[in-house]
Protein backbone atom coordinates (compact mmCIF):
# COMPACT_ATOMS: atom_id res chain seq x y z
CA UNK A 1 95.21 49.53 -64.93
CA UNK A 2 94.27 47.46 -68.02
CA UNK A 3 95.54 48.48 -71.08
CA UNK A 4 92.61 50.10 -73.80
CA UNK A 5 93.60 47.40 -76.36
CA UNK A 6 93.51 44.48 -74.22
CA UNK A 7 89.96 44.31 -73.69
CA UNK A 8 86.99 44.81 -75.84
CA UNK A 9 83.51 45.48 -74.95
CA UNK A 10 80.76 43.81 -76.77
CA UNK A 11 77.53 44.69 -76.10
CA UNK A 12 76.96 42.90 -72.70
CA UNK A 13 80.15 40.78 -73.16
CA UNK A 14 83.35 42.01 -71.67
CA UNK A 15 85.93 39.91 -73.59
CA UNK A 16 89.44 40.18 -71.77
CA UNK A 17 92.78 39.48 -74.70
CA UNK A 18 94.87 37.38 -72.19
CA UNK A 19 98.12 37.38 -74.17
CA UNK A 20 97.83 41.24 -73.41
CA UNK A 21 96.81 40.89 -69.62
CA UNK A 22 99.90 40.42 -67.68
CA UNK A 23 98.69 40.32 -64.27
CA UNK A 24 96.32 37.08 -65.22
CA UNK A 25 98.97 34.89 -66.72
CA UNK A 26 99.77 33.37 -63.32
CA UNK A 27 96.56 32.15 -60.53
CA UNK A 28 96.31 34.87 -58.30
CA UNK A 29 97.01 37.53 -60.52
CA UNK A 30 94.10 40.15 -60.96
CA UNK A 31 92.96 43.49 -63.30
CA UNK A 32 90.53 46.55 -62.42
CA UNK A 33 88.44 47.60 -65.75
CA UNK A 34 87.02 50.79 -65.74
CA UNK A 35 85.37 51.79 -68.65
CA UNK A 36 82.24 54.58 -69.02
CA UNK A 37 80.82 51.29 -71.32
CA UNK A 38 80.81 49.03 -68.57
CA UNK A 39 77.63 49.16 -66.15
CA UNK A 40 79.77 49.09 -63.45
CA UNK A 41 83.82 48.99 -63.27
CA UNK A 42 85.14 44.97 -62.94
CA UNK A 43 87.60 43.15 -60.91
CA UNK A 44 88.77 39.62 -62.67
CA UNK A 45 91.01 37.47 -60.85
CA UNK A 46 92.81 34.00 -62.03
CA UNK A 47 91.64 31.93 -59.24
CA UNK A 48 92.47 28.90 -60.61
CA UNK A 49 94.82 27.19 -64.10
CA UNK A 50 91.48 27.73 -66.09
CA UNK A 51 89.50 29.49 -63.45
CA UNK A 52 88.70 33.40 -63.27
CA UNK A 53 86.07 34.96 -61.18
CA UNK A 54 84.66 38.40 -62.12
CA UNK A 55 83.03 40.81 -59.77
CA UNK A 56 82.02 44.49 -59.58
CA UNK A 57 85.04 46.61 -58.49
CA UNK A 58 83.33 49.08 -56.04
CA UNK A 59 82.35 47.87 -52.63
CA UNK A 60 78.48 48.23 -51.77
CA UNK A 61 79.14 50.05 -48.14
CA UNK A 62 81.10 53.24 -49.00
CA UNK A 63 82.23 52.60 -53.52
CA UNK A 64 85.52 51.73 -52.02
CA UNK A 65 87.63 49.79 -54.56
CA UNK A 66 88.10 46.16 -53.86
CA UNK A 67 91.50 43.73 -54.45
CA UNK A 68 91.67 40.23 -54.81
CA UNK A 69 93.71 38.53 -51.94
CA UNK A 70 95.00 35.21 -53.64
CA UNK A 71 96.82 33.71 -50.45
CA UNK A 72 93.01 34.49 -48.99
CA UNK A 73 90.90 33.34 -52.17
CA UNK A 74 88.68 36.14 -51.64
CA UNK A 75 87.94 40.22 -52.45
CA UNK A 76 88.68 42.58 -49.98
CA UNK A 77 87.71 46.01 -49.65
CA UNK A 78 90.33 48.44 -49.33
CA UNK A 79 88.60 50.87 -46.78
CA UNK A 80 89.17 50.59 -43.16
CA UNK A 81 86.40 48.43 -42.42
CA UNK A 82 87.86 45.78 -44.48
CA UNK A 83 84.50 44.04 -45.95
CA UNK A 84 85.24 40.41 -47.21
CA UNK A 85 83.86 38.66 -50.17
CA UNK A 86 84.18 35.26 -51.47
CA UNK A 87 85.68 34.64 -55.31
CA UNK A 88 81.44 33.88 -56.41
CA UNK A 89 81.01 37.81 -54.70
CA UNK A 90 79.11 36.99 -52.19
CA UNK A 91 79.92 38.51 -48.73
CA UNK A 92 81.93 37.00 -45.93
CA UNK A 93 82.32 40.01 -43.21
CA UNK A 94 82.45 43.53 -42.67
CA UNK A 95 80.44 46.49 -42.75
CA UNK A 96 77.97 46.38 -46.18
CA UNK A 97 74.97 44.35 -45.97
CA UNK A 98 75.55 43.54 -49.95
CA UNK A 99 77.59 40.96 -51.84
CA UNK A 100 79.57 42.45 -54.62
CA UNK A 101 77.79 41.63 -57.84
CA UNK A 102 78.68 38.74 -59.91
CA UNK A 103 79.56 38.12 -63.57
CA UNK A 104 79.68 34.85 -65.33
CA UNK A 105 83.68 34.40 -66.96
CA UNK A 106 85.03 31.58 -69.18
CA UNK A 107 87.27 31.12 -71.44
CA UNK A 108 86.24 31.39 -75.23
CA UNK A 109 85.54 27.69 -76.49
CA UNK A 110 87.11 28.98 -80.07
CA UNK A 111 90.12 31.02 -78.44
CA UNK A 112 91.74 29.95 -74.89
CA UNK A 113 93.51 33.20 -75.58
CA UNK A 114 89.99 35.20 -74.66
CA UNK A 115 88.26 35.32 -71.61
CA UNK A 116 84.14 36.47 -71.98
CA UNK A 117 82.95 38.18 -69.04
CA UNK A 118 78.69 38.34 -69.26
CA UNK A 119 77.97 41.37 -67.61
C-alpha cells in the first residue's frame, strides 16, 4: 500500500508525490490507493517514461481488486475469472460486462515530481 504522506487528496484531484512512490519510479511499476476520500479506491500504473494510466481498483463483476500486468500492458482482475482491461480501462475479456472506470493522470506542468489524477 501507498504510504499516507505520499499522496494528497484535493478536492477532485488525487495528486500522487512521486519521489515518495517507489513502485512508480520504473514503467511498469504500479500503487493501490484506498482512501474513505476517494469515490472509489485507484490503481495508477507507469505505463510509459512520462506515461501513467489511472483506473478504479475494484473490478465491476464481483469488487475483486485488480493489478496491472506490465509485460501484458493491461489490468487484470485477480478473481478466478480473470477479467482483462486495457491501460485507458476499458475491457478486453472476461466475465463483467463493464470497463473499469477511467481517470485522467499527468504530470504537474509546475512539478514533474507530482502526478494529478482527476477523479
Amino acid at each position: 500500500a501507498i504510504a499516507a504522506d505520499a499522496y494528497v487528496v484535493e478536492g477532485k484531484t488525487l495528486m500522487v508525490i512521486l519521489g515518495k512512490t517507489a513502485p512508480l519510479a520504473n514503467v511498469g511499476g504500479s500503487v493501490k490507493i484506498v482512501d474513505a476520500r476517494l469515490p472509489t479506491p485507484v490503481i495508477v500504473a507507469r505505463t510509459g517514461e512520462t506515461e501513467y494510466a489511472a483506473v478504479s481498483l475494484l473490478c465491476p463483476h464481483r469488487g475483486v481488486e485488480v493489478e496491472y500486468r506490465p509485460a501484458d500492458r493491461q489490468f487484470r482482475c485477480a478473481s478466478l475469472g480473470h477479467s482483462k482491461f486495457g491501460t485507458d480501462g476499458v475491457l478486453k475479456k472476461g466475465l463483467t460486462k463493464k470497463s473499469l472506470s477511467r481517470y485522467a493522470a499527468a504530470l504537474d506542468p509546475a512539478d514533474k515530481n507530482r502526478l494529478a489524477v482527476t477523479l
